[in-house]
Protein backbone atom coordinates (compact mmCIF):
# COMPACT_ATOMS: atom_id res chain seq x y z
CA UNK A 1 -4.53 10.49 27.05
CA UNK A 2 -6.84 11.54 30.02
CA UNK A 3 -9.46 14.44 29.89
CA UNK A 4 -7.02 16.81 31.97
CA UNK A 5 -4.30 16.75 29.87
CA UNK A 6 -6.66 17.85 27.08
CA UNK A 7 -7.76 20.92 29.20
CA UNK A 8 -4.11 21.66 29.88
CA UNK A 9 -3.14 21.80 26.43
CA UNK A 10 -6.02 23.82 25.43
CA UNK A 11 -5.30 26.24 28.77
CA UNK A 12 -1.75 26.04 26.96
CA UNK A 13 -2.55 27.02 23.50
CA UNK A 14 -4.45 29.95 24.69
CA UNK A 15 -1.78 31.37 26.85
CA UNK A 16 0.51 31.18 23.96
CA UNK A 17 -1.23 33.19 21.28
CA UNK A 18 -2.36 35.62 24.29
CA UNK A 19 1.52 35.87 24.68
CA UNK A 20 3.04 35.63 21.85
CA UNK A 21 3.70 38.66 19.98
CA UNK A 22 3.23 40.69 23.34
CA UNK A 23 6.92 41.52 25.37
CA UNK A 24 6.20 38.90 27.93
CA UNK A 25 8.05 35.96 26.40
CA UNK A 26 5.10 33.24 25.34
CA UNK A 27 7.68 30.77 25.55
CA UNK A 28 8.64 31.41 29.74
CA UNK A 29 5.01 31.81 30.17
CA UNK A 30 3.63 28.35 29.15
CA UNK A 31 6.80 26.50 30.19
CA UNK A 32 6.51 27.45 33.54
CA UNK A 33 2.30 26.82 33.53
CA UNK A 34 3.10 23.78 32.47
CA UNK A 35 5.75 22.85 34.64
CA UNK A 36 2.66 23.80 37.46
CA UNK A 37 0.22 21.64 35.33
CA UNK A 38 2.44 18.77 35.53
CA UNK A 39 2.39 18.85 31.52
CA UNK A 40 5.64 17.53 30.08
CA UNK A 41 5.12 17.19 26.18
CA UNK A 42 7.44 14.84 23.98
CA UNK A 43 11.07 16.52 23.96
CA UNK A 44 9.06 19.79 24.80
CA UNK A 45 7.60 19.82 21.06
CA UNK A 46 4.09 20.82 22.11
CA UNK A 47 5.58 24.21 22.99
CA UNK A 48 7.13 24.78 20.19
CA UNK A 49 4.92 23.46 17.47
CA UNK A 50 1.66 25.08 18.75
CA UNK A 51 3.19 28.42 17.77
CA UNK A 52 1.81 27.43 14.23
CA UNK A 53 -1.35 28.76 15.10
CA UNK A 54 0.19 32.22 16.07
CA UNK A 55 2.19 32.00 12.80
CA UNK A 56 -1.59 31.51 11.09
CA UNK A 57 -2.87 34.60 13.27
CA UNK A 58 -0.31 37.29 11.72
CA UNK A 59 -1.20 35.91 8.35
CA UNK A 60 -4.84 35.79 8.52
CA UNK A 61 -4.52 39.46 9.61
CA UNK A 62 -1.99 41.01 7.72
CA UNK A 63 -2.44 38.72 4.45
CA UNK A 64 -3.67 41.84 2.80
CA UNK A 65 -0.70 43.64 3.76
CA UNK A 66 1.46 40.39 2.86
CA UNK A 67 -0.51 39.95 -0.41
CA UNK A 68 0.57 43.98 -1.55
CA UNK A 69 4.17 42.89 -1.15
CA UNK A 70 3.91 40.08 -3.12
CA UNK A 71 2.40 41.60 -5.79
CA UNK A 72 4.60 45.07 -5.73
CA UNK A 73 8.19 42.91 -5.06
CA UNK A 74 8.91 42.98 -8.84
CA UNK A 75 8.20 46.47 -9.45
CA UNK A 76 8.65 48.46 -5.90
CA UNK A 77 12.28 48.87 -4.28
CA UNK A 78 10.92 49.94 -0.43
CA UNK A 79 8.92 46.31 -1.20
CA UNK A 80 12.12 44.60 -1.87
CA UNK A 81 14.07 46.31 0.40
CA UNK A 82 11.80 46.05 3.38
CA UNK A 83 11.53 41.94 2.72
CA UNK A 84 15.25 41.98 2.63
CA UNK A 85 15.60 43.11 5.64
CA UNK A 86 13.08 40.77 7.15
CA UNK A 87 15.26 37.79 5.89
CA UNK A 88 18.50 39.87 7.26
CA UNK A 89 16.49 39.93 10.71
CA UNK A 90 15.54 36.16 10.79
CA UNK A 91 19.76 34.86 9.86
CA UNK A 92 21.27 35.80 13.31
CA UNK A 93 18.39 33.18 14.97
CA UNK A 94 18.21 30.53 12.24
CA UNK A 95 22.17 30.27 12.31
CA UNK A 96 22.18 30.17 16.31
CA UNK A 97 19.16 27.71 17.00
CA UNK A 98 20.10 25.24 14.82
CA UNK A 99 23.42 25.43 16.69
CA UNK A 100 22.61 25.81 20.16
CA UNK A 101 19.00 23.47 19.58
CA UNK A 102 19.87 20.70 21.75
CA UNK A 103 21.01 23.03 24.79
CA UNK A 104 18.19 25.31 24.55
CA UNK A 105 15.64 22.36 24.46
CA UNK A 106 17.49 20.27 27.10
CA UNK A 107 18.73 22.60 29.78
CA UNK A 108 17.29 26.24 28.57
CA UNK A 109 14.00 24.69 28.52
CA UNK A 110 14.12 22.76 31.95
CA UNK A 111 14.78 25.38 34.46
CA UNK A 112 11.90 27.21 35.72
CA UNK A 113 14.12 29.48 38.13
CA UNK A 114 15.86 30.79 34.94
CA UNK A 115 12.37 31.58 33.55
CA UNK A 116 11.28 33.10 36.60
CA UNK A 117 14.84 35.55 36.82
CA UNK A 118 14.69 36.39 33.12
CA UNK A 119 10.67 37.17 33.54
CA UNK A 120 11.76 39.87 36.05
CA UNK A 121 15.08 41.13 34.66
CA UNK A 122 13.35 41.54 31.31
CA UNK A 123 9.89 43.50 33.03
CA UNK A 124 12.53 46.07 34.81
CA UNK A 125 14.76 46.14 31.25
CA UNK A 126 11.26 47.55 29.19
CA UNK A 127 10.40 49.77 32.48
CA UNK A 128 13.80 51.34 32.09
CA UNK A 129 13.16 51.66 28.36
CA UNK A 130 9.03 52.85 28.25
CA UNK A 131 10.62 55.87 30.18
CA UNK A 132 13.79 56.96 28.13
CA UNK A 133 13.06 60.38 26.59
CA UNK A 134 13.20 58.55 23.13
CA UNK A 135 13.28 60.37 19.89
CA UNK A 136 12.28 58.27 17.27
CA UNK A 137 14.26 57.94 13.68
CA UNK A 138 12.66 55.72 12.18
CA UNK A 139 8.34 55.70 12.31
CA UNK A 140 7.64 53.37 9.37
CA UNK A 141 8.93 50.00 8.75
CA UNK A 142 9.31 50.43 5.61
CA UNK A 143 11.96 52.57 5.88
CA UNK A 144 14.18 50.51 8.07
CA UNK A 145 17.44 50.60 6.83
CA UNK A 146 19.43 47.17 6.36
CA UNK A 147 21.64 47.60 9.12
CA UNK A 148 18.95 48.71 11.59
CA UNK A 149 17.24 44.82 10.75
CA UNK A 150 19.95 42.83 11.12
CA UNK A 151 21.08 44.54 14.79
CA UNK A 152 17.39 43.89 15.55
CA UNK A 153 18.02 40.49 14.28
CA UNK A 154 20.99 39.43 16.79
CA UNK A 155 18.10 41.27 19.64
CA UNK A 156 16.01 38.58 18.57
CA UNK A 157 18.89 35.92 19.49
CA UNK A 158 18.46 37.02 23.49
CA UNK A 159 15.15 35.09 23.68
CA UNK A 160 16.83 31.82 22.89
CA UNK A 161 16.63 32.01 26.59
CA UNK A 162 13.50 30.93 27.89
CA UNK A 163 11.49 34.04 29.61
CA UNK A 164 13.42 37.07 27.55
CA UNK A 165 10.76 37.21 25.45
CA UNK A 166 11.20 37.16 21.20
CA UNK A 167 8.78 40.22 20.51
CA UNK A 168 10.20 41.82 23.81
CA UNK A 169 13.47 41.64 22.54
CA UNK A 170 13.24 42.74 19.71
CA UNK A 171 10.93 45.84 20.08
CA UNK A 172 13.66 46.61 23.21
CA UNK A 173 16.85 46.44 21.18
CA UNK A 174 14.62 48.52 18.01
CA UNK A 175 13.28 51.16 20.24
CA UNK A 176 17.00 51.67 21.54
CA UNK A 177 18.69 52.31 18.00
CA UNK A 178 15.93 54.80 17.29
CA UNK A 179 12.87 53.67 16.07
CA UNK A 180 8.91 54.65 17.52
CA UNK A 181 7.10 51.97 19.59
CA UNK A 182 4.25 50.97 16.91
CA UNK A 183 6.68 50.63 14.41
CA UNK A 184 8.73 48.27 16.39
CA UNK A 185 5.75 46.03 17.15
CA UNK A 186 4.65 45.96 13.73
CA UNK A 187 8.39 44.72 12.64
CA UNK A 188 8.21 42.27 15.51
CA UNK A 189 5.09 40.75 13.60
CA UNK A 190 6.50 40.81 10.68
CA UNK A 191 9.95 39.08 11.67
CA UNK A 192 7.79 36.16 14.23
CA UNK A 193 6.77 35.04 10.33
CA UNK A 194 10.06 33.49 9.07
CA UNK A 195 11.20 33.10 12.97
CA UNK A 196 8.27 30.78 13.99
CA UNK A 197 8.01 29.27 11.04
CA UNK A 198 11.59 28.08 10.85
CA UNK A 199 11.50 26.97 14.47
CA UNK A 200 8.69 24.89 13.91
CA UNK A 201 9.64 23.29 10.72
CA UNK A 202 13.12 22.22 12.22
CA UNK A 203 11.21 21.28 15.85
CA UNK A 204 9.06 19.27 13.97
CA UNK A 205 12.20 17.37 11.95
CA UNK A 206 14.20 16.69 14.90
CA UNK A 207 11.50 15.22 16.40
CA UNK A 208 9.47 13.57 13.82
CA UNK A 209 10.53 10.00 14.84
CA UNK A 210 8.96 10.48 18.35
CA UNK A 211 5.98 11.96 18.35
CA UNK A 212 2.82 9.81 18.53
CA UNK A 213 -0.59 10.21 17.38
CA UNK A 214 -1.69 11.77 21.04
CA UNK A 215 1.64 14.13 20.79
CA UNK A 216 -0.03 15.41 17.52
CA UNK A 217 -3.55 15.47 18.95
CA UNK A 218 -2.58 17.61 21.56
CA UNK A 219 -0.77 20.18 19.14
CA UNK A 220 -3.93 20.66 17.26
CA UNK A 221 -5.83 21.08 20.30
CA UNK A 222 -3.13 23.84 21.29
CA UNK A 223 -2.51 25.21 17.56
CA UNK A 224 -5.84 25.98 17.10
CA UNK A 225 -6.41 27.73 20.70
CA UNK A 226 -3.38 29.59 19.63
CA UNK A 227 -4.54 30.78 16.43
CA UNK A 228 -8.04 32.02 18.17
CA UNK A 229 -6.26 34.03 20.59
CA UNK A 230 -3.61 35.45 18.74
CA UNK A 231 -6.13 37.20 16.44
CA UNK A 232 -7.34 39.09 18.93
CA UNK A 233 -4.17 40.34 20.25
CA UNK A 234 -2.76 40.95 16.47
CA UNK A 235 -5.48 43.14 16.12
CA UNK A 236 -5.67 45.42 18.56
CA UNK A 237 -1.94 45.26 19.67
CA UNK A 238 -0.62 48.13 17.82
CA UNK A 239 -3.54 50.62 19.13
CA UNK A 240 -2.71 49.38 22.95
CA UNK A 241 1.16 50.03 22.64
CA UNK A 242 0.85 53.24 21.10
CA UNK A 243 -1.29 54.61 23.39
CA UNK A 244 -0.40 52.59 26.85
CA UNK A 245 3.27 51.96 26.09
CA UNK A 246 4.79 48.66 27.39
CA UNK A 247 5.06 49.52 30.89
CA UNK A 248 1.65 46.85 31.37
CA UNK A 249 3.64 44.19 30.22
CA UNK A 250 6.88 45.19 32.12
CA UNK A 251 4.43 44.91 35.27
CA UNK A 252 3.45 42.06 34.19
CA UNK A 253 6.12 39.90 33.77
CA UNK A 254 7.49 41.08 37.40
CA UNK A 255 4.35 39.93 38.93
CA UNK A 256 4.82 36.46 37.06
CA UNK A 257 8.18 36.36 37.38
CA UNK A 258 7.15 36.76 41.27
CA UNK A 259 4.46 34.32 41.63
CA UNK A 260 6.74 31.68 40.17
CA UNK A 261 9.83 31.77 42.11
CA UNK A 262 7.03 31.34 45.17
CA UNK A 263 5.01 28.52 43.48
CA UNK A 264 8.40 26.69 43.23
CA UNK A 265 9.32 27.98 46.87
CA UNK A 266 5.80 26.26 47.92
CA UNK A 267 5.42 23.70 45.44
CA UNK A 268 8.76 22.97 43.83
């Protein structure tokens, strides 16, 4: 393992908690930098598994949040109800990756003009939305109701494909069926746990027979470049989109969406 591909997985791990749990698909971003890099991971694991660190990020900063739940399940129905419909969120995805694993890691995951078109689609998609005349239902996620998590949940299933964006998707699809745009992000946080998580844990199975002591080197170097960045944007996240809106990120992802369709024009 040479000094560069260090860097690159390091440049890697950064992008992806910078971009994770912001509506410009984390995923699209560092497959496509890679695919510039020249950085092709074992069975594209290294993409997956460095979201561990973003996983860490939400927990580190909401664990007193997290640790309030906990404690009040037993006693407090909003507790239960709100982790209920958390779990309702996460089914749609678990029950459709494990299904559609091998297509989204094989084909999905190998075509960087599909990246580049979804980037683009998605950016004019949350454009469209960030200037609806939206009046919000639903200000506290708390008081989602059931049914409102699991159609957020089947949201969530659009960024099987590559460049959609998970936290894009699902903010999108919640600010549509009525709810306010810091609320949204802050149930996108909360639903990456479970959804992360379980994608890593079943990544990391599939492929547990091929991954080599420099495969796992460079997923530490990326988890932990993940986990310092997505701090930073966990914390002040919330603030931003409440007060900017998502139109940034809708720019955004049509300038990257842009720039790579020409880098593969130029450099294939």
């Amino acid at each position: 393992m040479d000094g560069q591909t260090i860097v690159n997985a390091l440049i890697l791990g950064i992008v992806e908690g910078l971009t994770e749990f912001i509506p410009v698909s984390s995923t699209g971003h560092i497959l496509l930098l890679g695919h510039f890099l020249g950085f092709d991971s074992t069975g594209k694991t290294f993409e997956v598994l460095i979201q561990l660190g973003a996983i860490l990020a939400i927990l580190s900063v909401y664990f007193g949040r997290l640790w309030t739940l906990l404690v009040t399940l037993p006693s407090d129905p909003s507790s239960r109800r709100f982790v209920a419909g958390i779990l309702i969120a996460f089914l749609p995805a678990a029950v459709i990756g494990v299904l559609l694993h091998g297509f989204i890691k094989e084909v999905l995951f190998e075509t960087p003009a599909l990246i580049c078109t979804t980037l683009l689609l998605g950016g004019i998609v949350l454009l469209w939305i960030d200037r609806l005349p939206l009046k919000p239902r639903y200000t506290n996620v708390m008081d989602y109701p059931l049914s409102l998590c699991l159609k957020i949940g089947f949201c969530q299933c659009l960024a099987m494909v590559p460049g959609v964006s998970r936290s894009g998707a699902t903010i999108a699809g919640a600010l549509l069926m009525g709810t306010d745009k810091r609320s949204a992000a802050e149930f996108s946080f909360f639903l990456a746990m479970p959804t992360m998580a379980g994608a890593f844990a079943y990544d990391l199975y599939k492929n547990r027979n091929v991954l080599s002591m420099d495969d796992a080197m460079l997923i530490g170097i990326g988890f932990v470049a993940s986990f310092i960045a997505g701090v930073f944007v966990v914390k002040g996240l919330l603030d931003f989109v409440s007060k900017h809106g998502f139109a940034p990120f809708a720019w955004w992802r049509i300038f990257v969406g842009i720039a790579g369709f020409a880098g593969l024009y130029f450099l294939g």
